[in-house]
Protein backbone atom coordinates (compact mmCIF):
# COMPACT_ATOMS: atom_id res chain seq x y z
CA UNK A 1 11.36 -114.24 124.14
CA UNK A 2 15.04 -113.39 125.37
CA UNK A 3 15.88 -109.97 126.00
CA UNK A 4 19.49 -111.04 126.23
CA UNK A 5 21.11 -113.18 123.76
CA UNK A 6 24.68 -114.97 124.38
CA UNK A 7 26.25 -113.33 120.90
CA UNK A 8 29.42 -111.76 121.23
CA UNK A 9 29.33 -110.54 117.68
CA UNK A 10 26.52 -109.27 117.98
CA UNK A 11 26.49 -106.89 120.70
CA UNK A 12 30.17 -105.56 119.36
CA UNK A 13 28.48 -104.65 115.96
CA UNK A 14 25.74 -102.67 117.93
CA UNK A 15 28.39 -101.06 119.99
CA UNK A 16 30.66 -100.21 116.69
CA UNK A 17 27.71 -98.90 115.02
CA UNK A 18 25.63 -97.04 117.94
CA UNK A 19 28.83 -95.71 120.13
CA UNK A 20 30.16 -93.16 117.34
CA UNK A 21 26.44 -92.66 116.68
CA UNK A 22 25.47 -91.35 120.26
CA UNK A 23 28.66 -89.65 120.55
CA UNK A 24 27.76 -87.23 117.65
CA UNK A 25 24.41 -86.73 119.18
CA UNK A 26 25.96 -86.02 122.46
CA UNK A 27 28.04 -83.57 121.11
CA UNK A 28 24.90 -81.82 119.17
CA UNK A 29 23.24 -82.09 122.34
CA UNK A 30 25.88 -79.97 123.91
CA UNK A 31 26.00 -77.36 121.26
CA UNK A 32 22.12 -77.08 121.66
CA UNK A 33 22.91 -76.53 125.19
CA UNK A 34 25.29 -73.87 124.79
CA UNK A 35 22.98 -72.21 122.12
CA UNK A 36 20.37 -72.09 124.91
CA UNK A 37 22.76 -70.97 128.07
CA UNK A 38 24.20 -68.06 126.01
CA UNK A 39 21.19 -66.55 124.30
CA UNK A 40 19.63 -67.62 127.90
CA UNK A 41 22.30 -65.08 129.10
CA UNK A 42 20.92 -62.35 126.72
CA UNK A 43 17.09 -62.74 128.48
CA UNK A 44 14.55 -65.08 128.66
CA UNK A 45 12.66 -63.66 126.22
CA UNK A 46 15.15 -63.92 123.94
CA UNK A 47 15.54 -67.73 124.96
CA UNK A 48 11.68 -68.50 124.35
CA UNK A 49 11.83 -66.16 121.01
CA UNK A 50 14.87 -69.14 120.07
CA UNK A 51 13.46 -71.88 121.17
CA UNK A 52 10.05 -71.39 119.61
CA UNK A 53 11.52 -70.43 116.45
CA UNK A 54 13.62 -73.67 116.79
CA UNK A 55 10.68 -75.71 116.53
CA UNK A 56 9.73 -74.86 112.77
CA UNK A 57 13.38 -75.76 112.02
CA UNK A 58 12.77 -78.91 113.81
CA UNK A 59 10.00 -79.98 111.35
CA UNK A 60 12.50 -79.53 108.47
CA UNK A 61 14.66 -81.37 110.74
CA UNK A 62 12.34 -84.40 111.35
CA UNK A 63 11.08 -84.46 107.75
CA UNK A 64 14.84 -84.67 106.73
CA UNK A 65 15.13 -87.63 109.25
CA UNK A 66 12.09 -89.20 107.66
CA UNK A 67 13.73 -88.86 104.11
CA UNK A 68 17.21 -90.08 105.46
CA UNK A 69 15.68 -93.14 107.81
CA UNK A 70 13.42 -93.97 104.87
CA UNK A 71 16.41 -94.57 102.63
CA UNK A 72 18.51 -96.31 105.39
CA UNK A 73 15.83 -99.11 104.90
CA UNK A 74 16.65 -99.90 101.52
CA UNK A 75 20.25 -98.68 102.06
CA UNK A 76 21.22 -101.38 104.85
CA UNK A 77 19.20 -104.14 102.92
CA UNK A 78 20.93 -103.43 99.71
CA UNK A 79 24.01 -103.19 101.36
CA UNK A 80 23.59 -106.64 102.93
CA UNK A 81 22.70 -107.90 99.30
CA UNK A 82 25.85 -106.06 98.09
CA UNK A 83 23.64 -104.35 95.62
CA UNK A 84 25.10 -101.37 94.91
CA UNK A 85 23.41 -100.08 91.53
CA UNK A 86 19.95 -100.06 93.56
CA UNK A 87 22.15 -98.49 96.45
CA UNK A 88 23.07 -95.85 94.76
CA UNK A 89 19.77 -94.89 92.96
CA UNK A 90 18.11 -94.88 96.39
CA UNK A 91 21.00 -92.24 97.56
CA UNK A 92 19.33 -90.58 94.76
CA UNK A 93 16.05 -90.26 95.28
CA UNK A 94 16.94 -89.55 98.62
CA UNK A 95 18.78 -86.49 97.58
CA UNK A 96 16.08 -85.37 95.46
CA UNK A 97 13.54 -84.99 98.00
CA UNK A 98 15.59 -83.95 100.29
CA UNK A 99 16.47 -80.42 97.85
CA UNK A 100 12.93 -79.94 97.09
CA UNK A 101 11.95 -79.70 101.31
CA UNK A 102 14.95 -77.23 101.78
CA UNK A 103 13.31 -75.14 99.10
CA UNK A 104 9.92 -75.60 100.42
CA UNK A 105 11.37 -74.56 103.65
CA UNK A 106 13.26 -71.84 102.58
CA UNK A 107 11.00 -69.92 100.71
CA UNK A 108 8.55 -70.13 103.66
CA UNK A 109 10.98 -68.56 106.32
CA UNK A 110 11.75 -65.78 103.51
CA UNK A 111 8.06 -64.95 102.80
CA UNK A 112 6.69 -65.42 106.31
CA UNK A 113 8.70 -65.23 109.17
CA UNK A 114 6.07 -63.65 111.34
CA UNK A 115 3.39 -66.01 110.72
CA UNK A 116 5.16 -69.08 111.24
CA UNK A 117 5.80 -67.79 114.85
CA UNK A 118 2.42 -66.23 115.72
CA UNK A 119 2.00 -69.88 115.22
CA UNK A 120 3.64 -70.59 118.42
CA UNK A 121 2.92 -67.79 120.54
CA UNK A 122 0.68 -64.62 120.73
CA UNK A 123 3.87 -62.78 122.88
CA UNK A 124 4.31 -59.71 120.54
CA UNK A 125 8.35 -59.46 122.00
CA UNK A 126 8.46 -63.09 121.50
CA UNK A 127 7.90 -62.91 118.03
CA UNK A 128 9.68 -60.39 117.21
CA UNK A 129 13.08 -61.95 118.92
CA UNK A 130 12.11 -64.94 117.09
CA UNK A 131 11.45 -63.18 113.22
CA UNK A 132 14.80 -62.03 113.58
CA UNK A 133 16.39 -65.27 114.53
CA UNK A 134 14.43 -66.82 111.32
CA UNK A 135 15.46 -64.23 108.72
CA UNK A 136 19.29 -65.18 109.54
CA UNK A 137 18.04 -69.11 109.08
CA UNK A 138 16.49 -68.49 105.26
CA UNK A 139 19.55 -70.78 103.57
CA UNK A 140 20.40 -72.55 106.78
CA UNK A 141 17.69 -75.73 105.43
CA UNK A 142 19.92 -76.88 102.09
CA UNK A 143 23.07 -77.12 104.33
CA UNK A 144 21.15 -78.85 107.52
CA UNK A 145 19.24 -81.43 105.17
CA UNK A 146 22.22 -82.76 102.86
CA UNK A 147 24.65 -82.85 105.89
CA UNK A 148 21.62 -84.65 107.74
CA UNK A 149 20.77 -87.09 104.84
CA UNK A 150 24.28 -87.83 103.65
CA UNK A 151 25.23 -88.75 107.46
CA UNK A 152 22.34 -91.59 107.60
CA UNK A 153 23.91 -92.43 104.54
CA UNK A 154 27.22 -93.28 105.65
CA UNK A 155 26.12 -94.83 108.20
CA UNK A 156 24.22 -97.14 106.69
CA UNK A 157 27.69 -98.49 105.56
CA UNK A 158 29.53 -98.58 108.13
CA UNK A 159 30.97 -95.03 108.10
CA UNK A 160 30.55 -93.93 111.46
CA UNK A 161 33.32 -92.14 112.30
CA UNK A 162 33.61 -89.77 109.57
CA UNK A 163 29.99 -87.69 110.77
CA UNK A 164 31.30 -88.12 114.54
CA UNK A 165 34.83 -85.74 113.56
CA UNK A 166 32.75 -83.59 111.96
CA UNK A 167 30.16 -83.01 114.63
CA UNK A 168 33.20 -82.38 116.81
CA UNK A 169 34.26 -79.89 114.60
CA UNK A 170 31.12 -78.11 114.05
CA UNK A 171 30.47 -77.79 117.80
CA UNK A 172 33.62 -75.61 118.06
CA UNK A 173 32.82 -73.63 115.12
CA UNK A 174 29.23 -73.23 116.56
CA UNK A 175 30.06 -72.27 120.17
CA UNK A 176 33.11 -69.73 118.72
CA UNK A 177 31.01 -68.27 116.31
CA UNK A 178 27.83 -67.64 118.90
CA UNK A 179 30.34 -66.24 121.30
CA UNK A 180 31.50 -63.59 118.37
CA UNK A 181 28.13 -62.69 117.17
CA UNK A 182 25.96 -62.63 119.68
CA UNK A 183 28.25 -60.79 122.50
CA UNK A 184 29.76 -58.78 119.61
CA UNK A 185 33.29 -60.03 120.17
CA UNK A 186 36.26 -59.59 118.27
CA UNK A 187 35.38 -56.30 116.36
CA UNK A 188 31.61 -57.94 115.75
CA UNK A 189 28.48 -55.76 116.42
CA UNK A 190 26.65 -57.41 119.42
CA UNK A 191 23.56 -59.28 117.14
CA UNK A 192 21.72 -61.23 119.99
CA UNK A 193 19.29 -63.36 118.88
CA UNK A 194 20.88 -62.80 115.49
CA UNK A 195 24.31 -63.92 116.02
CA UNK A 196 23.38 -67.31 117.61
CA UNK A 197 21.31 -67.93 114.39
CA UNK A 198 24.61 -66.63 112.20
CA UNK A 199 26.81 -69.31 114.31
CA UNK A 200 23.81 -72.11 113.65
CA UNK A 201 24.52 -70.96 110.01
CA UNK A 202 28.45 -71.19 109.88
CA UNK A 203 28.27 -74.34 111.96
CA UNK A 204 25.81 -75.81 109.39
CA UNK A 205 28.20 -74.77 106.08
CA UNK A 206 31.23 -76.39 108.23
CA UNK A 207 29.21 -79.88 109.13
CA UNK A 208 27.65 -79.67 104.61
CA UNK A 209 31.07 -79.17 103.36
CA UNK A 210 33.03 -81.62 105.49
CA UNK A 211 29.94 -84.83 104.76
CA UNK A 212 28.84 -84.32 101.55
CA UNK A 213 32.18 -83.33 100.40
CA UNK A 214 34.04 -87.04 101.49
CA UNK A 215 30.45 -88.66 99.79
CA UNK A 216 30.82 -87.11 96.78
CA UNK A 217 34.68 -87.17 96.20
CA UNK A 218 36.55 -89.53 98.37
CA UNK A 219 33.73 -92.24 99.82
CA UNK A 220 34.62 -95.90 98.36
CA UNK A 221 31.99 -97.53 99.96
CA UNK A 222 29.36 -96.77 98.17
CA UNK A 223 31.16 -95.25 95.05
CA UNK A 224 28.46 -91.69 94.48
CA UNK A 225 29.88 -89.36 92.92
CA UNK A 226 27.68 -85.81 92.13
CA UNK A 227 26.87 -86.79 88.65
CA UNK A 228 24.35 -89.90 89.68
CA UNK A 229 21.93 -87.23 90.82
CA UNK A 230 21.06 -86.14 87.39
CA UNK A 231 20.76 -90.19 86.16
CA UNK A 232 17.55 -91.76 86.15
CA UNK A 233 16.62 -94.34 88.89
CA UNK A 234 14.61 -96.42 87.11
CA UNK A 235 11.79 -98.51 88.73
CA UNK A 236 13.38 -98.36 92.08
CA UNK A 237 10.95 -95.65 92.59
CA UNK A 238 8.61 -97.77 93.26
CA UNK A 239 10.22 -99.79 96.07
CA UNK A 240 11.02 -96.56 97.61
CA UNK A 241 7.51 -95.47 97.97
CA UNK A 242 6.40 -98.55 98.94
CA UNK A 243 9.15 -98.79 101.92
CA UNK A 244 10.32 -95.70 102.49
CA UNK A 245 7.49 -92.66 101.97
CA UNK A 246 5.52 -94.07 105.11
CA UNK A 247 8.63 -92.98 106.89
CA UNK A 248 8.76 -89.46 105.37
CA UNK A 249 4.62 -89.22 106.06
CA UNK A 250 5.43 -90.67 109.74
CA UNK A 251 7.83 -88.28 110.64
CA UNK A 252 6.26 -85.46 109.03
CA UNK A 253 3.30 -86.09 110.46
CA UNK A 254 4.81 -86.81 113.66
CA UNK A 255 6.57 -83.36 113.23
CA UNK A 256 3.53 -81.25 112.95
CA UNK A 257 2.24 -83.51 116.01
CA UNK A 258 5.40 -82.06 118.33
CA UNK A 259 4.84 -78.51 117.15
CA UNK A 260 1.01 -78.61 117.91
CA UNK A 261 2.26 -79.89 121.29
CA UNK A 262 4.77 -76.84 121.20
CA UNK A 263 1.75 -75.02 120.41
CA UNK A 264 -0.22 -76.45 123.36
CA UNK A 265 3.49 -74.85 125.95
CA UNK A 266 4.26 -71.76 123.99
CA UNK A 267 0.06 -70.98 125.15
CA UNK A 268 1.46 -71.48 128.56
CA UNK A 269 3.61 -68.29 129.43
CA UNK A 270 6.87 -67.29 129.23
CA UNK A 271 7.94 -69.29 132.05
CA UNK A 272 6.60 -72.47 130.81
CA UNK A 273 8.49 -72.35 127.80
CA UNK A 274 11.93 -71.09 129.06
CA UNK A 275 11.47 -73.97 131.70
CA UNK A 276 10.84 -76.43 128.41
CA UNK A 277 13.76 -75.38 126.40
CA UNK A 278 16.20 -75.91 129.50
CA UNK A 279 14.46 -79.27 129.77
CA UNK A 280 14.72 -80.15 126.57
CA UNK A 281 18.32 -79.97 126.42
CA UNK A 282 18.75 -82.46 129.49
CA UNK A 283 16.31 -84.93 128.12
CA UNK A 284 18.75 -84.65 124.07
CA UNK A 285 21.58 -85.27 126.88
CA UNK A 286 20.11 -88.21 128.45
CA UNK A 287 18.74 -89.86 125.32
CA UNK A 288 21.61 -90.08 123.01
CA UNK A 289 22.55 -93.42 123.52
CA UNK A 290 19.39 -94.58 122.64
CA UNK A 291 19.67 -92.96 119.48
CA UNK A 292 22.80 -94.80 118.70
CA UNK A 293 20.78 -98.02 119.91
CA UNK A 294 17.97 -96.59 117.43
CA UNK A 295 20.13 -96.29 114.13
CA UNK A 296 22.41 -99.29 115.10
CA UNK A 297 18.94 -101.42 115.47
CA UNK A 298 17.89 -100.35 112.10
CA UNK A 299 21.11 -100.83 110.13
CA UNK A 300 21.77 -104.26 111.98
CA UNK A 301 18.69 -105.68 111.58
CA UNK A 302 18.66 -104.34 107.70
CA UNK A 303 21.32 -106.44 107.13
CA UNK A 304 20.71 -109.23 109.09
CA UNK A 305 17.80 -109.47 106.33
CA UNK A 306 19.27 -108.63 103.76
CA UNK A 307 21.36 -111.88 103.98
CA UNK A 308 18.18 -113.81 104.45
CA UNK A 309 18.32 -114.69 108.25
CA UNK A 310 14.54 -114.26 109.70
CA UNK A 311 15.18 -115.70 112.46
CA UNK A 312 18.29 -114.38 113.66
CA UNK A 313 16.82 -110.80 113.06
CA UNK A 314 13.52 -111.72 115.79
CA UNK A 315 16.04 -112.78 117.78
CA UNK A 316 18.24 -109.87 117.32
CA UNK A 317 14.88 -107.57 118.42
CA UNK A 318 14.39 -109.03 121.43
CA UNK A 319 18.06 -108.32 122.13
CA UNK A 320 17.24 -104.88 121.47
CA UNK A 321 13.80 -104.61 123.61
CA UNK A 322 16.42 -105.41 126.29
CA UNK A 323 18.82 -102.80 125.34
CA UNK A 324 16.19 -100.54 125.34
CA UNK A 325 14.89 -100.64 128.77
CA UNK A 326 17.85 -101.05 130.04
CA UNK A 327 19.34 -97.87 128.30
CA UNK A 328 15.66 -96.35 129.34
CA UNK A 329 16.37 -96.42 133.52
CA UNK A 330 19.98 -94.98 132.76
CA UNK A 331 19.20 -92.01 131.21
CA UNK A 332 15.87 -91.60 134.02
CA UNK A 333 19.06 -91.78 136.38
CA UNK A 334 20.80 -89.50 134.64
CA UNK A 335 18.21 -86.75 134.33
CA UNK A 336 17.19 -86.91 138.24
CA UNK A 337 21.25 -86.79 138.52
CA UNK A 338 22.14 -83.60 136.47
CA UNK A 339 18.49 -81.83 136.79
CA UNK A 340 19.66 -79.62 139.49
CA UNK A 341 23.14 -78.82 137.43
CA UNK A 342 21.49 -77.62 134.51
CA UNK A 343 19.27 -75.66 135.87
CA UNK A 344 21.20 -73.95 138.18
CA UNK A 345 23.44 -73.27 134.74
CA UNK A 346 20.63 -70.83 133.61
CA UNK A 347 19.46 -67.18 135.29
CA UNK A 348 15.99 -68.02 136.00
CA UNK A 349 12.98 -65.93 137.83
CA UNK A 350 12.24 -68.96 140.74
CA UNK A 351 8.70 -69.36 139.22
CA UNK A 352 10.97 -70.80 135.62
CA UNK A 353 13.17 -73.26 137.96
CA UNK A 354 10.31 -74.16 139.73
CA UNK A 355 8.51 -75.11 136.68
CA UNK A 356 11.46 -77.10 135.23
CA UNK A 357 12.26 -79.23 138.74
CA UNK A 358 8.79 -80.39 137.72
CA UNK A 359 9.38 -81.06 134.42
CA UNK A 360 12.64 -83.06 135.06
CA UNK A 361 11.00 -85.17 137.54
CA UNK A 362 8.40 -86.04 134.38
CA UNK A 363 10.75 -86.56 131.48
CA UNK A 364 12.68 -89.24 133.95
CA UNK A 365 9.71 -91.13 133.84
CA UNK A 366 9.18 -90.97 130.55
CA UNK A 367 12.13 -91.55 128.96
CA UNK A 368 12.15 -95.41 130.08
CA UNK A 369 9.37 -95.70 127.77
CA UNK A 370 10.38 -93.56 125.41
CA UNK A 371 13.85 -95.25 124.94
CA UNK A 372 12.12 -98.68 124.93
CA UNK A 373 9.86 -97.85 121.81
CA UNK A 374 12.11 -95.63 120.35
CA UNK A 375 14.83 -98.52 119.43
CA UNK A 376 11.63 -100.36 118.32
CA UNK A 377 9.99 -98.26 116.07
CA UNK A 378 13.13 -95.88 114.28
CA UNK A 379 15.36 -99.05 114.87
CA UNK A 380 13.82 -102.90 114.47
CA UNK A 381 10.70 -102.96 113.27
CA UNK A 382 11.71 -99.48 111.11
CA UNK A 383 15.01 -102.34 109.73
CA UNK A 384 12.31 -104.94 108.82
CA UNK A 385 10.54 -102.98 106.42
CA UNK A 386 7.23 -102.22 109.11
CA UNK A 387 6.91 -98.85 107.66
CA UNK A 388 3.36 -98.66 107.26
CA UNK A 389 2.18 -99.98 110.24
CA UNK A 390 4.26 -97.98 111.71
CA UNK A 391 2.90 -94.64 110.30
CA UNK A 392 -0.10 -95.62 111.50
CA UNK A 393 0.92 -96.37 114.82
CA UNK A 394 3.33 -93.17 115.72
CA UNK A 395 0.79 -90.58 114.99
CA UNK A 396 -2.32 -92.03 116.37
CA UNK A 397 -0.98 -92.31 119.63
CA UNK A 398 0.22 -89.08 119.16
CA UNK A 399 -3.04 -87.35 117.80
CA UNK A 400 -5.46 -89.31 119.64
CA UNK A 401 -4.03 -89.41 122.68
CA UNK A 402 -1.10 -87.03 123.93
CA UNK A 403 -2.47 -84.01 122.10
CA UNK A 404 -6.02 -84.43 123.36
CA UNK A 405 -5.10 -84.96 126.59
CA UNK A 406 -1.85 -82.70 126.75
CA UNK A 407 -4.22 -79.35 125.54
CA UNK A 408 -7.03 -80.75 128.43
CA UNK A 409 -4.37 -80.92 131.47
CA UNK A 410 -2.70 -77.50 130.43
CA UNK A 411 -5.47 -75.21 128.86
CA UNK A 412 -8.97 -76.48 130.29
CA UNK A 413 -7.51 -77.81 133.93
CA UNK A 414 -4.50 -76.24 134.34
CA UNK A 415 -3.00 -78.91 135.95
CA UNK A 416 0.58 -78.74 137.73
CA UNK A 417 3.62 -78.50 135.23
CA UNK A 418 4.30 -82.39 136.35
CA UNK A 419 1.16 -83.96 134.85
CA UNK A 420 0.86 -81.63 131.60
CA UNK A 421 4.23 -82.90 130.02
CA UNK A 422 3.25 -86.59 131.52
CA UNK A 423 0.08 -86.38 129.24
CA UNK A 424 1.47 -84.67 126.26
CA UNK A 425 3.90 -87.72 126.42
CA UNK A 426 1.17 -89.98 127.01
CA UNK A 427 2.15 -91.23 123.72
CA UNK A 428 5.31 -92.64 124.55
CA UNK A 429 4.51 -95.59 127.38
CA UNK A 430 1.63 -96.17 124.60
CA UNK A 431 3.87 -96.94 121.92
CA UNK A 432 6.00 -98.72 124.18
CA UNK A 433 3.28 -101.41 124.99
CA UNK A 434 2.49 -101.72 121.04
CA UNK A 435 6.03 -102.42 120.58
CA UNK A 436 6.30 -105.41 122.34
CA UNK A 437 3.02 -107.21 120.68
CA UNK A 438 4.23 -106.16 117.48
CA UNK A 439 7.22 -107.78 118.27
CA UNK A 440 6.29 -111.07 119.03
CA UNK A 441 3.96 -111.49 115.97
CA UNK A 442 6.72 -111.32 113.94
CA UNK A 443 4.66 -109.77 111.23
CA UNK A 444 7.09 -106.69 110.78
CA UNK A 445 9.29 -108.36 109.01
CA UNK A 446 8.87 -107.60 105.53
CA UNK A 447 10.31 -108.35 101.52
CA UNK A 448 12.20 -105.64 99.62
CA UNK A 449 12.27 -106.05 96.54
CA UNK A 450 15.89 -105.59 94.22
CA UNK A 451 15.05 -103.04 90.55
CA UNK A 452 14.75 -106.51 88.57
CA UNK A 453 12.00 -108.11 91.35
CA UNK A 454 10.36 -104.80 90.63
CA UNK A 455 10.19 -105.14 86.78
C-alpha cells in the first residue's frame, strides 16, 4: 500500500484532467458566493428564503450528477476500449433521463412552490421570499441538467477546457445580471429575491447554449450529433442499469439525505441557517480541488481499465488515497484561513457570526475526511465499476448515522452549533474509514461489458 507512486505520467494526467476541473468549480463556487453576499445585502431573510429554496434545486442538481457520473463509468471505459458506437448510445440514455428529471422537476416547482418550502421551514416570511425565488426557477432545470450532463460528458474525453471557458463566462453573465435585477439597475425594476433567481436563469441559458451547442455541432471526439437521441440503444440498456442506475439511486438518495439534514438547520432559526449558507460557500471554496481529484480519479482509473491494466489501476488508488488526504488538510487550512474574511463579507446580527465562527471551526475538521472519501467513492472505486456497493454504503452512513444523530444534537439536546454540524457530518470520517478497507480488497474492481458481451 503506497500512497505515493514514482509515475510522472501519471500524476500529469490527474493534473490535466482535475486542474481545469476544479477551476470551473472554483469559479461556480464564487458565483454562489456572490449570489449569497448580494441577496445577503437585501436581508437575511431574504438570504435564508434563497438558500432554502436552493436546496430543492440541489436535489435536481445531485440527481443530474448521479445521471452524468453514472454514464462517465461506461463513458471513460468505452473510451479506453475506443468503443465509440456503445459511447455514444450511453450519451443517449444519459440524455434521456436526464429530460424526463427536468420535467419531473419542473412541473413540481410550477404546481407547488409553497409546499416544497414549508418543507424546509415553518418561517411564514421565509417562504414566501423563497416561493418567489422558485416561480422564476420553473424552466431553469432543462438548461441546468443538459449543461450539467453534457459537461461530465466531455470530460470523460478529455475535453476539459471547453466547460472551464464557459463557466468563466457564465459567472460574468450571472454576477451582471443579479446586479441588474435584483438592485433594479439599468432601467430594471428592483426584483430582490426575484432578480437573483432571473440572473441564475440567464446564467443557466448562457452555460446550455455554449456546452451542448459545441457537443452537438462541432465536438469530434465523440462524434454526437442531435439526431442519435431519437435512435435506439439497443441492449446497452442493460449494462447501464447494471453500472450506472446505482449511481443515479445513490445520489438521489443521498440528495433527499442532505435536504432532510437541511430540514434538521432550517428547524433551527433564522440565524442558524443564514450562518449555514455563508458556510457553505467557504466549504464549495475549499473543496474544489478535490472535486477535480474526484472526476480525474474516475475518468483515470476508467481508462486505466478499460485497457485491461488491474493492477496499475489498485495502484493508481492508492495514489489517490494519498492525494486525498493530502488535498483534505489544505483545504482545513484554507477554511480556518479565510473564515474570518468571509464572514466579515456579510452584514450579520453577532448571534449569525457567532454561529458561523463555530461552524467554520467544524467543516475544517471535516473536510479532511470528507476529501479523503470523496476521491474514493465519486472517483476510484465509482471508475472501477463499485456502484452498488457503493449505494449501499453512501446512504447508510448517511441515514443511519448523521441524520439520527444530527436531529438528536440539534432538536432533542440542543447542543452548541460546533457539535450539531460535526454529527450531521458524522457520515463523512465514516465513509472515510470504509474507503480504505474497500480499497485494499480490491474487490471494487469490476467487468463492463461491450453491446455484443451483452447479447
Amino acid at each position: 500500500m503506497k500512497l505515493f507512486i514514482k509515475d510522472k505520467a501519471f500524476y500529469k494526467k490527474v493534473a490535466k484532467i482535475s486542474v481545469p476541473i476544479a477551476l470551473q468549480g472554483l469559479i461556480t463556487s464564487g458565483v454562489n458566493m456572490m449570489d449569497t453576499i448580494m441577496v445577503g445585502a437585501v436581508g437575511e431573510t431574504e438570504l435564508s428564503a434563497v438558500s432554502l429554496a436552493n436546496q430543492f434545486i440541489t436535489i435536481f442538481h445531485i440527481f443530474c450528477m448521479g445521471i452524468g457520473m453514472g454514464a462517465s463509468v461506461l463513458v471513460s471505459r468505452y473510451y479506453g476500449m475506443n468503443d465509440k458506437p456503445a459511447l455514444k448510445k450511453t450519451v443517449t440514455i444519459m440524455l434521456r433521463l436526464c429530460l424526463l428529471m427536468s420535467a419531473l422537476f419542473c412541473v413540481a416547482t410550477a404546481v407547488m412552490p409553497a409546499a416544497i418550502m414549508k418543507i424546509y421551514t415553518t418561517e411564514q416570511a421565509i417562504i414566501d421570499f423563497g416561493i418567489s425565488y422558485l416561480n422564476y426557477s420553473v424552466i431553469s432545470y432543462f438548461f441546468l441538467g443538459l449543461s450539467l450532463t453534457c459537461t461530465i460528458v466531455l470530460r470523460n474525453v478529455g475535453q476539459v477546457k471547453i466547460p472551464l471557458f464557459t463557466s468563466i463566462g457564465a459567472f460574468f453573465v450571472n454576477v451582471g445580471a443579479n446586479y441588474i435585477f435584483i438592485f433594479g439597475k439599468l432601467g430594471m425594476p428592483e426584483m430582490g429575491v426575484a432578480g437573483a433567481a432571473v440572473g441564475t436563469l440567464i446564467a443557466r441559458i448562457f452555460e446550455f447554449s455554449v456546452i451542448c451547442g459545441y457537443l452537438f455541432l462541432y465536438d469530434k471526439e465523440i462524434g454526437y450529433r442531435i439526431k442519435e437521441i431519437f435512435k435506439p440503444v439497443g441492449a446497452l440498456w442493460r449494462e447501464y442499469i447494471r453500472i450506472s442506475i446505482p449511481v443515479f439511486i445513490s445520489d438521489g438518495i443521498l440528495a433527499l439525505g442532505n435536504n432532510t439534514v437541511a430540514m434538521v438547520i432550517g428547524r433551527m432559526g433564522e440565524s442558524f441557517v443564514a450562518a449555514n449558507a455563508v458556510t457553505a460557500v467557504t466549504q464549495q471554496l475549499s473543496s474544489v480541488m478535490t472535486q477535480g481529484f474526484s472526476q480525474a480519479g474516475a475518468i483515470v482509473t476508467g481508462y486505466t481499465l478499460g485497457e485491461g491494466d488491474r493492477k496499475k489501476a489498485q495502484e493508481q488508488g492508492y495514489a489517490f488515497l494519498g492525494i486525498g488526504f493530502v488535498f483534505g488538510l489544505i483545504a482545513a487550512a484554507i477554511i480556518l484561513g479565510i473564515s474570518g474574511a468571509m464572514i466579515a463579507a456579510y452584514d450579520l446580527t453577532e448571534e449569525t457570526q457567532a454561529i458561523a465562527r463555530e461552524l467554520m471551526l467544524s467543516i475544517a475538521i471535516i473536510i479532511v475526511f470528507q476529501a479523503t472519501n470523496s476521491i474514493m467513492t465519486k472517483g476510484v472505486l465509482r471508475g472501477g465499476g463499485d456502484t452498488k456497493v457503493l449505494m449501499i454504503a453512501d446512504n447508510l452512513f448517511l441515514w443511519v448515522a448523521s441524520i439520527p444523530l444530527g436531529a438528536l444534537a440539534g432538536l432533542v439536546l440542543g447542543l452548541p452549533a460546533f457539535w450539531v454540524y460535526f454529527a450531521l457530518k458524522i457520515d463523512q470520517v465514516l465513509k472515510a474509514v470504509w474507503c480504505v478497507i474497500r480499497l485494499r480488497s480490491g474487490k471494487w474492481i469490476k467487468k463492463i461489458r461491450t453491446e455484443n458481451e451483452i447479447e
